[in-house]
PDB file of N, CA and C in Angstrom:
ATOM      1  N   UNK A   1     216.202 154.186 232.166  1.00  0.00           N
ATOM      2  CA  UNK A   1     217.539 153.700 232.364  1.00  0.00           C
ATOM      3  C   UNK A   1     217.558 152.225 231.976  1.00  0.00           C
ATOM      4  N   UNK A   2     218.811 151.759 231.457  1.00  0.00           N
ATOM      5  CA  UNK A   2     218.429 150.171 231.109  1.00  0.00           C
ATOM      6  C   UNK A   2     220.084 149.949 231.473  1.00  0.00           C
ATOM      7  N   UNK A   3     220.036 148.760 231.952  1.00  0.00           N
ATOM      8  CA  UNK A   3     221.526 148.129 232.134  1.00  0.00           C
ATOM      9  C   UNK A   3     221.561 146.862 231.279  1.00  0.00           C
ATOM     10  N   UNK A   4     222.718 146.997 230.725  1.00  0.00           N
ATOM     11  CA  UNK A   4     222.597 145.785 230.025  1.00  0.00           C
ATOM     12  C   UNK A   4     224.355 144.769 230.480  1.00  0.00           C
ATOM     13  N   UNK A   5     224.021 143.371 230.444  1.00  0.00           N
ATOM     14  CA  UNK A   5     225.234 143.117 231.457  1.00  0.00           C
ATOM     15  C   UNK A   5     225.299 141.860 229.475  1.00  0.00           C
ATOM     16  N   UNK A   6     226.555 142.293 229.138  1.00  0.00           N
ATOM     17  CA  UNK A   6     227.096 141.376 228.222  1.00  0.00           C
ATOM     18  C   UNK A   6     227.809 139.953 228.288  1.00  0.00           C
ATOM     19  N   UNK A   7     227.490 138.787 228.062  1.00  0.00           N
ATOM     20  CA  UNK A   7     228.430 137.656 228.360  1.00  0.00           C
ATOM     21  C   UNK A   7     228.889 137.150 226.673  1.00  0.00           C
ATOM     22  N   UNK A   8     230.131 136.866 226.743  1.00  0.00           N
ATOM     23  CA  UNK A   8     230.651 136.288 226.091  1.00  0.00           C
ATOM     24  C   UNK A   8     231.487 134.851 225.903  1.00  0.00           C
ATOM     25  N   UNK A   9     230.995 133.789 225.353  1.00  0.00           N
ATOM     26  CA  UNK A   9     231.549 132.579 225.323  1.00  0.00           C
ATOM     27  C   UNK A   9     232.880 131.917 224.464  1.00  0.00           C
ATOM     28  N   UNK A  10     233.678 132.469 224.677  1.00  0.00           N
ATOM     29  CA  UNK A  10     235.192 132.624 224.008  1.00  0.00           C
ATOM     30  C   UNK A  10     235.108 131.205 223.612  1.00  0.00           C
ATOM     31  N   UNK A  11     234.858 130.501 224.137  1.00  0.00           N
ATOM     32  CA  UNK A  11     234.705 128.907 223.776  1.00  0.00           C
ATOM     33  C   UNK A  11     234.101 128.078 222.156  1.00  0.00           C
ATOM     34  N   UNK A  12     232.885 129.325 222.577  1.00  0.00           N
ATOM     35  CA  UNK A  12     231.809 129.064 221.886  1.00  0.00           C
ATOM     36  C   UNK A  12     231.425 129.900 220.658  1.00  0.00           C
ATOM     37  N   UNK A  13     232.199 130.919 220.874  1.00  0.00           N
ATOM     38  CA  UNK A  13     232.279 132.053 220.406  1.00  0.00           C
ATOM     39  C   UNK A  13     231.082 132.541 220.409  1.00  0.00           C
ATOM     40  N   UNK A  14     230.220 132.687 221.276  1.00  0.00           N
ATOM     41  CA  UNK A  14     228.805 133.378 221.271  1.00  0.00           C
ATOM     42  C   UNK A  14     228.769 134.251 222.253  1.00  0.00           C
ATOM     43  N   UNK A  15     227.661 135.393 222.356  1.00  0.00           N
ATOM     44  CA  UNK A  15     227.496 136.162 223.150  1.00  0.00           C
ATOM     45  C   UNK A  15     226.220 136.398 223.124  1.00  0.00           C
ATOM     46  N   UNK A  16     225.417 136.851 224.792  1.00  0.00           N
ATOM     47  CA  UNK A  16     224.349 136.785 224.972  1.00  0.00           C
ATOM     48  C   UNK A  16     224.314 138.149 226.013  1.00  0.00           C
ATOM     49  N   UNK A  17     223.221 138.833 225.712  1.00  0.00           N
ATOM     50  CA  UNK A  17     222.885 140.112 226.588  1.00  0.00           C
ATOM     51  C   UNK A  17     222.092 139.860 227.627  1.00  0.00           C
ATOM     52  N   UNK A  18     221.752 140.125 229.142  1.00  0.00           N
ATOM     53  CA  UNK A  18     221.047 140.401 229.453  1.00  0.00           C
ATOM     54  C   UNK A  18     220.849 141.594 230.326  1.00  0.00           C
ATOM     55  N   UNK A  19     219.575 142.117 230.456  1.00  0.00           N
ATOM     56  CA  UNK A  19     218.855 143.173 230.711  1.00  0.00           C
ATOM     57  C   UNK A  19     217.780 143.617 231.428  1.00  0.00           C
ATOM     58  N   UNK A  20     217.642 144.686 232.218  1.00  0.00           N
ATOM     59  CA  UNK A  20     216.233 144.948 233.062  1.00  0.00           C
ATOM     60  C   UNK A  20     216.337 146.758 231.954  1.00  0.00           C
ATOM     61  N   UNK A  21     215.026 147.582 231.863  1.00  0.00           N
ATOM     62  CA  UNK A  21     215.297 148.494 231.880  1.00  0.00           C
ATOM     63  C   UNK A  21     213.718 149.124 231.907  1.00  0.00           C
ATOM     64  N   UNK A  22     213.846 150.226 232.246  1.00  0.00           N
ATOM     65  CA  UNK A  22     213.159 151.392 232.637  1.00  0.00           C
ATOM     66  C   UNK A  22     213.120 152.452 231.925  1.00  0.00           C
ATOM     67  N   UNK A  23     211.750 152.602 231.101  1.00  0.00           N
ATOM     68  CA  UNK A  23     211.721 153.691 230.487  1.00  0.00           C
ATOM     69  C   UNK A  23     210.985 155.008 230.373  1.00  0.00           C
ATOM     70  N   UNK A  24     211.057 155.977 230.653  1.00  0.00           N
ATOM     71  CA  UNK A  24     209.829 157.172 231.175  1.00  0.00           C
ATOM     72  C   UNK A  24     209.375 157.641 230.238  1.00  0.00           C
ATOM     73  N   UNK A  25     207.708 158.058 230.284  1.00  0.00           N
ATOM     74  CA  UNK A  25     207.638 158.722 228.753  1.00  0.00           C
ATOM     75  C   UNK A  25     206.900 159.947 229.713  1.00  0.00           C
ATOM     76  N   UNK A  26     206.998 161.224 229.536  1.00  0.00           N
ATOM     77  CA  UNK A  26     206.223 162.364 230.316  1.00  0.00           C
ATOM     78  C   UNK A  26     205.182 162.870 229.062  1.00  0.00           C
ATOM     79  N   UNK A  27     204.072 162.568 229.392  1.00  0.00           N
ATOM     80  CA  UNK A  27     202.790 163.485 229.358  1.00  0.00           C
ATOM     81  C   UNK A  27     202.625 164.950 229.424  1.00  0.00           C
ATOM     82  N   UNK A  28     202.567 164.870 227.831  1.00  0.00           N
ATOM     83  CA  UNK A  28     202.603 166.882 228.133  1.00  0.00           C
ATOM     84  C   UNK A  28     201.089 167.533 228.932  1.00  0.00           C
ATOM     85  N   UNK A  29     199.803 166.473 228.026  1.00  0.00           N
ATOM     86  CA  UNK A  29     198.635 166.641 228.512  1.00  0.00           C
ATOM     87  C   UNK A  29     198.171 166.716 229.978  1.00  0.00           C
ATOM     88  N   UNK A  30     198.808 166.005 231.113  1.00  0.00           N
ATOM     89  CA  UNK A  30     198.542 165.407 232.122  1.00  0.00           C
ATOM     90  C   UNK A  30     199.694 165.237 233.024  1.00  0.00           C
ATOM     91  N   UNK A  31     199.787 165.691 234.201  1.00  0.00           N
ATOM     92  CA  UNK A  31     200.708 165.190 235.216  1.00  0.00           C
ATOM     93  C   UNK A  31     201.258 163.893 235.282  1.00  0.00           C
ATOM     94  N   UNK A  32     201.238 162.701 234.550  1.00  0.00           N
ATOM     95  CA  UNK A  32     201.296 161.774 234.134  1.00  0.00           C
ATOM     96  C   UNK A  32     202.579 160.968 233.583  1.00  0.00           C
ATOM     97  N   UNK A  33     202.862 160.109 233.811  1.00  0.00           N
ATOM     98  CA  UNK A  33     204.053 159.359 233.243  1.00  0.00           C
ATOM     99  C   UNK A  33     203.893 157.913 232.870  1.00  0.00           C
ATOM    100  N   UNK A  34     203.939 157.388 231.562  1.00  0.00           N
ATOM    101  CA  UNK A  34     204.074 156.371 231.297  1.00  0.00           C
ATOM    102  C   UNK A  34     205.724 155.976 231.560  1.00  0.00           C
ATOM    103  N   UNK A  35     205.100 154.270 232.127  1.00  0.00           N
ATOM    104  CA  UNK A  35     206.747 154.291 232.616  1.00  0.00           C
ATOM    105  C   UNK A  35     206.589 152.597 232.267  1.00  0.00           C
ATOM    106  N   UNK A  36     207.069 152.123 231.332  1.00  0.00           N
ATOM    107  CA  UNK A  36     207.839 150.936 230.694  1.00  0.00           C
ATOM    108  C   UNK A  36     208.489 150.170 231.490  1.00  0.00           C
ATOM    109  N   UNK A  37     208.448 148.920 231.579  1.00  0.00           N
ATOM    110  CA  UNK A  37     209.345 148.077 232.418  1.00  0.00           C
ATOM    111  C   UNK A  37     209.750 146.870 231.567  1.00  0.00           C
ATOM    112  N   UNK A  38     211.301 146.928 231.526  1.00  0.00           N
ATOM    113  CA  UNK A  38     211.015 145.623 230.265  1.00  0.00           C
ATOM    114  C   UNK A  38     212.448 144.577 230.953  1.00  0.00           C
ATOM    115  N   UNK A  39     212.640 143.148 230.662  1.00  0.00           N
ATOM    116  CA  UNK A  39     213.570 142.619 231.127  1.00  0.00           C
ATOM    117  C   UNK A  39     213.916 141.327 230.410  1.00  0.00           C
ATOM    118  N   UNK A  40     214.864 141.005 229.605  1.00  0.00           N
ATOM    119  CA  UNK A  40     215.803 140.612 229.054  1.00  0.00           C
ATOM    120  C   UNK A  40     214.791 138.902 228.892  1.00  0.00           C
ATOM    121  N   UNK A  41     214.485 138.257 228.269  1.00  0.00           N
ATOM    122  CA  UNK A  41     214.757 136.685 228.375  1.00  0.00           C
ATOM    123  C   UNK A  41     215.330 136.450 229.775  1.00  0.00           C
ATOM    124  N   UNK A  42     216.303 136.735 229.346  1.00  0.00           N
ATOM    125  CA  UNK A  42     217.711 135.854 230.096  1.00  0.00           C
ATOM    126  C   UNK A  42     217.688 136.550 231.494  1.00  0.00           C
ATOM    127  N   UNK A  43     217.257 137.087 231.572  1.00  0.00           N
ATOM    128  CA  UNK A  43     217.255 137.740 232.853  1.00  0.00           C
ATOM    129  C   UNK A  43     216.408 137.258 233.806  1.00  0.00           C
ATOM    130  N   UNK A  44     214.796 136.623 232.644  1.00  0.00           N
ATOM    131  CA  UNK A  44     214.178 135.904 234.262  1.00  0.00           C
ATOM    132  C   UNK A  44     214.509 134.901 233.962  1.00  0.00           C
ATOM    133  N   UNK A  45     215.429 134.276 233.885  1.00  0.00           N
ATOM    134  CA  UNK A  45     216.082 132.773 234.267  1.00  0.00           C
ATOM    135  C   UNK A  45     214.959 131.706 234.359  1.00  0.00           C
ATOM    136  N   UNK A  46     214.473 131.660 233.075  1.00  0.00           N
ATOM    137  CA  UNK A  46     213.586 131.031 232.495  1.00  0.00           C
ATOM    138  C   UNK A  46     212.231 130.754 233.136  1.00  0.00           C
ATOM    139  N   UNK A  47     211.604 131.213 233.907  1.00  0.00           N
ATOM    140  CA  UNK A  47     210.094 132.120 234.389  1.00  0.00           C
ATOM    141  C   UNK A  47     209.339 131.965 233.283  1.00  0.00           C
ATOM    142  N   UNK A  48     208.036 131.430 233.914  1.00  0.00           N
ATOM    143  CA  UNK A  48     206.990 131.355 233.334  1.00  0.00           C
ATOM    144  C   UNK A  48     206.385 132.435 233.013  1.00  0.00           C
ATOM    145  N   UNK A  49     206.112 132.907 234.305  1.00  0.00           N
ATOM    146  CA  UNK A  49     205.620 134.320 234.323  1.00  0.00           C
ATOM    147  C   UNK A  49     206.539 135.537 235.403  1.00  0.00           C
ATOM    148  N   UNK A  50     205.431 136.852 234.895  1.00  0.00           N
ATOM    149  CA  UNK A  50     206.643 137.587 235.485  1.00  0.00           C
ATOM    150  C   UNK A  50     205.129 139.146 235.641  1.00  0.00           C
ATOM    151  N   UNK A  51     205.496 139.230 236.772  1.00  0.00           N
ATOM    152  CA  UNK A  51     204.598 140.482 237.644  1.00  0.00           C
ATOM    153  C   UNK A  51     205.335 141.520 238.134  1.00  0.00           C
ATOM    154  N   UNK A  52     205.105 142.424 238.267  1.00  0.00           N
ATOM    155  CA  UNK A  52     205.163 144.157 238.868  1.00  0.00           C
ATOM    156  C   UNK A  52     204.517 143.984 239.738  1.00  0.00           C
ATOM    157  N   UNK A  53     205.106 144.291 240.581  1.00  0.00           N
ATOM    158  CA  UNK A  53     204.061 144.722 242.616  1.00  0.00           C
ATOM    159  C   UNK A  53     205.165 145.799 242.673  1.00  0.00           C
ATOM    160  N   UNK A  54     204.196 146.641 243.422  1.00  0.00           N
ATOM    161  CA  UNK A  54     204.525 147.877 244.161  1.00  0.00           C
ATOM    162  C   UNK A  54     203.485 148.476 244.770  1.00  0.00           C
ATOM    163  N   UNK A  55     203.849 150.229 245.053  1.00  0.00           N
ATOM    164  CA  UNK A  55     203.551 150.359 246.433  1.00  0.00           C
ATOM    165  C   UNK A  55     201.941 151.108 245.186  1.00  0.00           C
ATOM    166  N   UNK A  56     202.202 151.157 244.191  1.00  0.00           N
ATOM    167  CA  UNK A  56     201.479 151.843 243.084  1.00  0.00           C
ATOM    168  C   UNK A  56     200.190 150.898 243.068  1.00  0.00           C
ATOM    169  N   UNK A  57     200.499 149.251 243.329  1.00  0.00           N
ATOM    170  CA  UNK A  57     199.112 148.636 243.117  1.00  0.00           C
ATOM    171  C   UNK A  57     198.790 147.976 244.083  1.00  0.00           C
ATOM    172  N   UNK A  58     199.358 148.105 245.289  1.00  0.00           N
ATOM    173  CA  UNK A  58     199.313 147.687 246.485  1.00  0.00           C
ATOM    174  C   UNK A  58     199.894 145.924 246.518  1.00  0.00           C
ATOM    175  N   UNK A  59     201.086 146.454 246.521  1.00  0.00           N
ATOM    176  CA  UNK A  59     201.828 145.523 246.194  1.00  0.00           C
ATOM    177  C   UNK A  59     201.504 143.716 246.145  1.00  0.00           C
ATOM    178  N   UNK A  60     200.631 143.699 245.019  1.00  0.00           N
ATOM    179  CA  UNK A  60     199.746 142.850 244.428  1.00  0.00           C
ATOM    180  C   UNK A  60     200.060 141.997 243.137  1.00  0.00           C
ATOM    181  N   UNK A  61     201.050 141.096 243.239  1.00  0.00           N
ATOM    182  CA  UNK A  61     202.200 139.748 242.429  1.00  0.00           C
ATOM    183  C   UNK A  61     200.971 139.722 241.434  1.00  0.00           C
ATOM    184  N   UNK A  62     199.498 139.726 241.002  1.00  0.00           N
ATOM    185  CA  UNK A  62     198.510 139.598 240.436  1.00  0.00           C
ATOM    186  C   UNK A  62     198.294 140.679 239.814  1.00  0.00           C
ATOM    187  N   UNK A  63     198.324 141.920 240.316  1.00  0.00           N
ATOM    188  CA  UNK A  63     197.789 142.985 239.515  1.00  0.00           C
ATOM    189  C   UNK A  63     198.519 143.144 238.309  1.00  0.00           C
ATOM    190  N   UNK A  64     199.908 143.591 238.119  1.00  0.00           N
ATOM    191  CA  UNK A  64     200.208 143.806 236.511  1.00  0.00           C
ATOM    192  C   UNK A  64     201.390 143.264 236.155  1.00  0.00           C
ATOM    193  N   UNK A  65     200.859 141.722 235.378  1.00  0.00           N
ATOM    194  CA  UNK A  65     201.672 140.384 234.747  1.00  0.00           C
ATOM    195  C   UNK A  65     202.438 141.515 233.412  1.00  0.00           C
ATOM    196  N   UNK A  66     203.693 141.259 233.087  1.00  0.00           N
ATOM    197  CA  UNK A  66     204.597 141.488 231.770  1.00  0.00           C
ATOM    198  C   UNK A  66     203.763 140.836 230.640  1.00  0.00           C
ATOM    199  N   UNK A  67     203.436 141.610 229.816  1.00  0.00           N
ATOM    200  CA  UNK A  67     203.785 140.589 228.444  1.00  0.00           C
ATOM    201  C   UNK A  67     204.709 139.615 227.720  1.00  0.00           C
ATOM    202  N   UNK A  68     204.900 138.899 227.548  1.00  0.00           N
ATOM    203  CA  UNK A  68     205.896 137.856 227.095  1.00  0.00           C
ATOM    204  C   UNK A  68     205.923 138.772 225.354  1.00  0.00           C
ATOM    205  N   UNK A  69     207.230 139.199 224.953  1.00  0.00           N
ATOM    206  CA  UNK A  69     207.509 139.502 223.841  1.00  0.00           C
ATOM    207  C   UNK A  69     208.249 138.256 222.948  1.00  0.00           C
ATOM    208  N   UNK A  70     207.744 138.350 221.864  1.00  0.00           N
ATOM    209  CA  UNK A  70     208.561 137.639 220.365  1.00  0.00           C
ATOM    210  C   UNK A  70     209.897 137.005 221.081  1.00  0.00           C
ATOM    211  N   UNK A  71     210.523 137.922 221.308  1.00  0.00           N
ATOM    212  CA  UNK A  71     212.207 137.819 221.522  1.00  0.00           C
ATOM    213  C   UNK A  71     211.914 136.995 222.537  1.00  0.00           C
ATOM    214  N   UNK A  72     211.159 136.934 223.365  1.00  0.00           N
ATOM    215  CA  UNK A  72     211.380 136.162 224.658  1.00  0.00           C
ATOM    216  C   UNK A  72     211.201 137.362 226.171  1.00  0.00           C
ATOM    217  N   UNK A  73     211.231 138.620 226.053  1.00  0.00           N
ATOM    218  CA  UNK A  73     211.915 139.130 227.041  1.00  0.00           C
ATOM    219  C   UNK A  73     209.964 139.793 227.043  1.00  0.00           C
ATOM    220  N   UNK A  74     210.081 140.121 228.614  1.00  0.00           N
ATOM    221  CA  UNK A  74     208.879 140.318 228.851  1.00  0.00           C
ATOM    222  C   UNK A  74     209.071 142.326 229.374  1.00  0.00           C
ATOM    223  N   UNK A  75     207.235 142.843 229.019  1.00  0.00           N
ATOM    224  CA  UNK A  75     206.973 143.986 229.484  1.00  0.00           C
ATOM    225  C   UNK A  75     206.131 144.579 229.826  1.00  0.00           C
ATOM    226  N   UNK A  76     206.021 145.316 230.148  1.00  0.00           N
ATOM    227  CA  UNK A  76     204.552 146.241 230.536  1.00  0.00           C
ATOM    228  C   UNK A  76     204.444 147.829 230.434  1.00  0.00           C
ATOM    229  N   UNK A  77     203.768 148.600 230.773  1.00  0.00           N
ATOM    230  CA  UNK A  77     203.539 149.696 230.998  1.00  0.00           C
ATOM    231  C   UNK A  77     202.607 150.640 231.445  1.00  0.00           C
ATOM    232  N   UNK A  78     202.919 151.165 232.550  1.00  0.00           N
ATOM    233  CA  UNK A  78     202.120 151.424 233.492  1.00  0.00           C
ATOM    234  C   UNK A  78     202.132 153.310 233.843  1.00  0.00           C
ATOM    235  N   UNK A  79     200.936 153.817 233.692  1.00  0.00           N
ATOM    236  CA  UNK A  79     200.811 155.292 234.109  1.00  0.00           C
ATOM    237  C   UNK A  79     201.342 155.903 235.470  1.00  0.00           C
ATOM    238  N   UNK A  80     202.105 156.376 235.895  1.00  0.00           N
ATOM    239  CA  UNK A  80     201.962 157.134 237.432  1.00  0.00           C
ATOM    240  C   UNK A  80     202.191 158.884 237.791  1.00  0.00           C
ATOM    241  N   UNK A  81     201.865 158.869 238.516  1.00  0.00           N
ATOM    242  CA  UNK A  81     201.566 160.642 238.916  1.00  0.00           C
ATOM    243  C   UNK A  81     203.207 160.666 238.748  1.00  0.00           C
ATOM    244  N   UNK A  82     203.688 162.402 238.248  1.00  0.00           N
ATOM    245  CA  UNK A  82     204.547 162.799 238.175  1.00  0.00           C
ATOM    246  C   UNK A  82     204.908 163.520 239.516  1.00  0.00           C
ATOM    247  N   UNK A  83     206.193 163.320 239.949  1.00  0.00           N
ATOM    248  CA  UNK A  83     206.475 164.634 241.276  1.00  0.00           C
ATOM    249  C   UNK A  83     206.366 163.274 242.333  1.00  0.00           C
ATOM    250  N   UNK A  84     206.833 162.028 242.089  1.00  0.00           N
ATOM    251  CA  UNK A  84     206.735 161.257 243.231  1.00  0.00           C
ATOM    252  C   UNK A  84     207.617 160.027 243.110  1.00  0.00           C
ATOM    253  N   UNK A  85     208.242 159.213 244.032  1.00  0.00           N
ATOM    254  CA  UNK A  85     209.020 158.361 244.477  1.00  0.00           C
ATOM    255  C   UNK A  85     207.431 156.742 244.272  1.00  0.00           C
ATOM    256  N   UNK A  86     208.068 155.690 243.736  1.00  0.00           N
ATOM    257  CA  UNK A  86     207.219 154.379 243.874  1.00  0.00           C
ATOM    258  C   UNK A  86     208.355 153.233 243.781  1.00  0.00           C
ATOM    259  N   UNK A  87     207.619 152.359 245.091  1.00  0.00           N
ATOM    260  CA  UNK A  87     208.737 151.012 245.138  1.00  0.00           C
ATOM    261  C   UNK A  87     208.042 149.980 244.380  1.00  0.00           C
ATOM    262  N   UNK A  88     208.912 149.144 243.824  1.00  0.00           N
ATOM    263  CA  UNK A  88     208.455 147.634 242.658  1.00  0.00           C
ATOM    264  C   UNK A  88     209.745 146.953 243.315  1.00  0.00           C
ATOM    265  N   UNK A  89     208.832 145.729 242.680  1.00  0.00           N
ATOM    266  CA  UNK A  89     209.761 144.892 242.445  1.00  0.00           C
ATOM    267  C   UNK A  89     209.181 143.759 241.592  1.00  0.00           C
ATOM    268  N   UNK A  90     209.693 142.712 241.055  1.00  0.00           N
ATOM    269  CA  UNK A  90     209.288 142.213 239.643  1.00  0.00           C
ATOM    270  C   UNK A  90     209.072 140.625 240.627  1.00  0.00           C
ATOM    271  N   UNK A  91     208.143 139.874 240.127  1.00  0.00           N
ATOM    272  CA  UNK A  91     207.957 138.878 241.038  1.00  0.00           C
ATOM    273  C   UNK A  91     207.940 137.824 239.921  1.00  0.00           C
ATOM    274  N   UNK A  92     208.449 137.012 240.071  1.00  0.00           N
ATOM    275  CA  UNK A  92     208.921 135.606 238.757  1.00  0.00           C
ATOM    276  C   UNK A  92     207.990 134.303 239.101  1.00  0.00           C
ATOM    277  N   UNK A  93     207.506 133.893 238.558  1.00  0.00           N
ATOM    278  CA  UNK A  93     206.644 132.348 238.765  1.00  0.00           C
ATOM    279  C   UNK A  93     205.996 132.639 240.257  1.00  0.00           C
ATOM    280  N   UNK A  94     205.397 134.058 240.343  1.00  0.00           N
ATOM    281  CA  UNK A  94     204.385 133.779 241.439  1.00  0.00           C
ATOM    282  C   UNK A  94     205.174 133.562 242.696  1.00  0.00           C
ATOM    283  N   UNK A  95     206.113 133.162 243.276  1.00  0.00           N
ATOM    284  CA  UNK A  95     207.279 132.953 244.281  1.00  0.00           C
ATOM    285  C   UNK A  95     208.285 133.913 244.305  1.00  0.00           C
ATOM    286  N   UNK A  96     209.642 134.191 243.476  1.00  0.00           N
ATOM    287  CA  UNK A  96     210.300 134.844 243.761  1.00  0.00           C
ATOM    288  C   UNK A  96     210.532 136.417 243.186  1.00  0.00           C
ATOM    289  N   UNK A  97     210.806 137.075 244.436  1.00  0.00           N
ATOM    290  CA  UNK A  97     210.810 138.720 244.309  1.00  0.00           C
ATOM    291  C   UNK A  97     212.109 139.345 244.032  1.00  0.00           C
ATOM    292  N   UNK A  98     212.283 140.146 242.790  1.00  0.00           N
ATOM    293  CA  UNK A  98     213.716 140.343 242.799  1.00  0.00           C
ATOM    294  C   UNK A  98     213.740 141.810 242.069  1.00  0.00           C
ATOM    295  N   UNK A  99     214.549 142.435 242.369  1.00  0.00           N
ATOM    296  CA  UNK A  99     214.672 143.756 242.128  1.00  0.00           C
ATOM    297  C   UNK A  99     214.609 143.897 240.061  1.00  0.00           C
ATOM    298  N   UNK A 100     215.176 145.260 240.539  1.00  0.00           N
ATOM    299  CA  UNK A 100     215.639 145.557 238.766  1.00  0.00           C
ATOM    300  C   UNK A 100     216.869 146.321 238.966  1.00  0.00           C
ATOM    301  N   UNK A 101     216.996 145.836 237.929  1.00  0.00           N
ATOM    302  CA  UNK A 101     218.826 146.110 237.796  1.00  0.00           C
ATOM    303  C   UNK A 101     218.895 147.494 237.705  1.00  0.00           C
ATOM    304  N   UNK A 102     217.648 147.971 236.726  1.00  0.00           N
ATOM    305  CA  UNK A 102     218.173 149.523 236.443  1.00  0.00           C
ATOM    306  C   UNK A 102     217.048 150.827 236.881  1.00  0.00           C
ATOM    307  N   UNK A 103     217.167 150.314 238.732  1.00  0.00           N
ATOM    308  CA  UNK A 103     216.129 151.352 239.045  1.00  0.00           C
ATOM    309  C   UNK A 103     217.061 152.525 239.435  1.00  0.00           C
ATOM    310  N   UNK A 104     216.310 153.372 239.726  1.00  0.00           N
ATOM    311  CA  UNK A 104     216.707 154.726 240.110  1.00  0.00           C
ATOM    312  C   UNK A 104     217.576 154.505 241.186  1.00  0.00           C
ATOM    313  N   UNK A 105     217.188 153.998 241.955  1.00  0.00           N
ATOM    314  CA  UNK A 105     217.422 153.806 243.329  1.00  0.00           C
ATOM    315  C   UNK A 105     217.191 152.580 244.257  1.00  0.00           C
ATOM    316  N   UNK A 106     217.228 152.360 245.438  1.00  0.00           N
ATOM    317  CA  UNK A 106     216.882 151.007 246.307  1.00  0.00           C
ATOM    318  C   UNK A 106     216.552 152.117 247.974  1.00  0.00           C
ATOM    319  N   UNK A 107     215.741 151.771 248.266  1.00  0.00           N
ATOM    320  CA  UNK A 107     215.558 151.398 249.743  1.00  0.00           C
ATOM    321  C   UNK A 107     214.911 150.501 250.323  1.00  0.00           C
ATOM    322  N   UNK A 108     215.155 150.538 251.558  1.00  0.00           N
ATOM    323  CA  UNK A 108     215.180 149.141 252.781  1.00  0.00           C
ATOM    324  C   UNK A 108     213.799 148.515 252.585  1.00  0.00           C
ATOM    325  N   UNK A 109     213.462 147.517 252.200  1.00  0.00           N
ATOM    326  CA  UNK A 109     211.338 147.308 252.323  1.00  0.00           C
ATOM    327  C   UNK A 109     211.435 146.874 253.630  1.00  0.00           C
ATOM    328  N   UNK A 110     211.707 146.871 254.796  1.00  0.00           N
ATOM    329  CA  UNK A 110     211.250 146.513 256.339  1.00  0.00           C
ATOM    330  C   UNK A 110     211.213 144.725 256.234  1.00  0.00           C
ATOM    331  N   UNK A 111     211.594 144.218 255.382  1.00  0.00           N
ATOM    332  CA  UNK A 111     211.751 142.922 255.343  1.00  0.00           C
ATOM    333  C   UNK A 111     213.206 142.196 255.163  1.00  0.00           C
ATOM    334  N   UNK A 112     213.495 141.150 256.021  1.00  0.00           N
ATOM    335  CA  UNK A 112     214.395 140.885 256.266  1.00  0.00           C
ATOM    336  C   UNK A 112     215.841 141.192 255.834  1.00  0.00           C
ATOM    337  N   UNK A 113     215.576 142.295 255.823  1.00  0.00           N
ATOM    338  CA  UNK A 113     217.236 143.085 255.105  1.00  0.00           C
ATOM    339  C   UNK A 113     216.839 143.290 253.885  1.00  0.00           C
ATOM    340  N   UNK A 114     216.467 143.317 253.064  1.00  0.00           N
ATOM    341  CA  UNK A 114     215.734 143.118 251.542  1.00  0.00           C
ATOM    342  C   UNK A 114     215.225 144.512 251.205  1.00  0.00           C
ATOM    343  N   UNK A 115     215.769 145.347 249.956  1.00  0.00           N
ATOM    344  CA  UNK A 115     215.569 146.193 249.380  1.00  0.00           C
ATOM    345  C   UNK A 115     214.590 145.985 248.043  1.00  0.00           C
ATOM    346  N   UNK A 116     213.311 146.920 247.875  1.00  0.00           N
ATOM    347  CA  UNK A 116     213.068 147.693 246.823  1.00  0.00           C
ATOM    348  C   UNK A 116     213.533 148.390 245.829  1.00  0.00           C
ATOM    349  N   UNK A 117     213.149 148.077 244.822  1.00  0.00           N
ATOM    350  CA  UNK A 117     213.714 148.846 243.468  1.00  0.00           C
ATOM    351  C   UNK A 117     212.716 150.449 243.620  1.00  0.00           C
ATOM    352  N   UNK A 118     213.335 151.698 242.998  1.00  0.00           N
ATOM    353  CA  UNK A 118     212.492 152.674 243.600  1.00  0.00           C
ATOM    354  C   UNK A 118     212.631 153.544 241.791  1.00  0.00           C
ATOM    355  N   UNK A 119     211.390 154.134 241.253  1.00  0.00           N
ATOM    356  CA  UNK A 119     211.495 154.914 239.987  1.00  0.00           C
ATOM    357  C   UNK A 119     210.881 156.021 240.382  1.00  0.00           C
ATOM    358  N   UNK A 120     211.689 157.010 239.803  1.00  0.00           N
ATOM    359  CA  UNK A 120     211.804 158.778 240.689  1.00  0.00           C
ATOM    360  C   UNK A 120     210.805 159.340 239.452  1.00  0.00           C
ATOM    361  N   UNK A 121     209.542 159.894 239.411  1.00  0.00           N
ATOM    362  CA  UNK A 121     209.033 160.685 238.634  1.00  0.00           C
ATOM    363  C   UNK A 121     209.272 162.062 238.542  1.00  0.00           C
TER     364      UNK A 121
END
């Protein structure tokens, strides 16, 4: 799933996209799912770096950093068992935790009111 939120500068006459998105690839070989995570430049609001934590790597801001792409917009991609529910969330300069725009779903993480991004295999 990918959301893409369009701005336009009538002023300026320019326009700029930004984006989180989620992409599944299913494994015919293997119970398996490659699952893509990719997010806009503009979206991490200019972030150095940019991490995946979830419940998949024990929700560990260290375990799996994005690649920084050409364009600017960073990604990764990561294997998980098919037939199961996993919470992420994307962690920016090591400090802040912030969802994705285009997860499946959200539930509650037991922290101060604050929801998880959730991808349905």
């Amino acid at each position: 799933m990918t959301l893409f939120i369009l701005l336009y500068n009538f002023a300026e006459g320019t326009k700029q996209s930004i984006y989180m998105a989620v992409a599944k690839q299913f494994l015919k070989s293997k119970p398996l799912a490659k699952v893509t995570f990719e997010l806009s430049a503009e979206a991490v609001n200019g972030a150095k770096t940019v991490a995946l934590a979830g419940d998949f790597n024990g929700w560990d801001p260290s375990a799996q950093a994005l690649k920084k792409q050409k364009d600017g917009s960073y990604k990764t991609t990561v294997e998980l068992a098919v037939g199961a529910e996993y919470q992420y969330r994307y962690v920016l300069d090591g400090t802040t935790w912030t969802n994705d725009w285009a997860a499946d779903k959200y539930v509650a993480s037991g922290v101060a009111g604050e929801e998880n991004s959730v991808v349905v295999l």
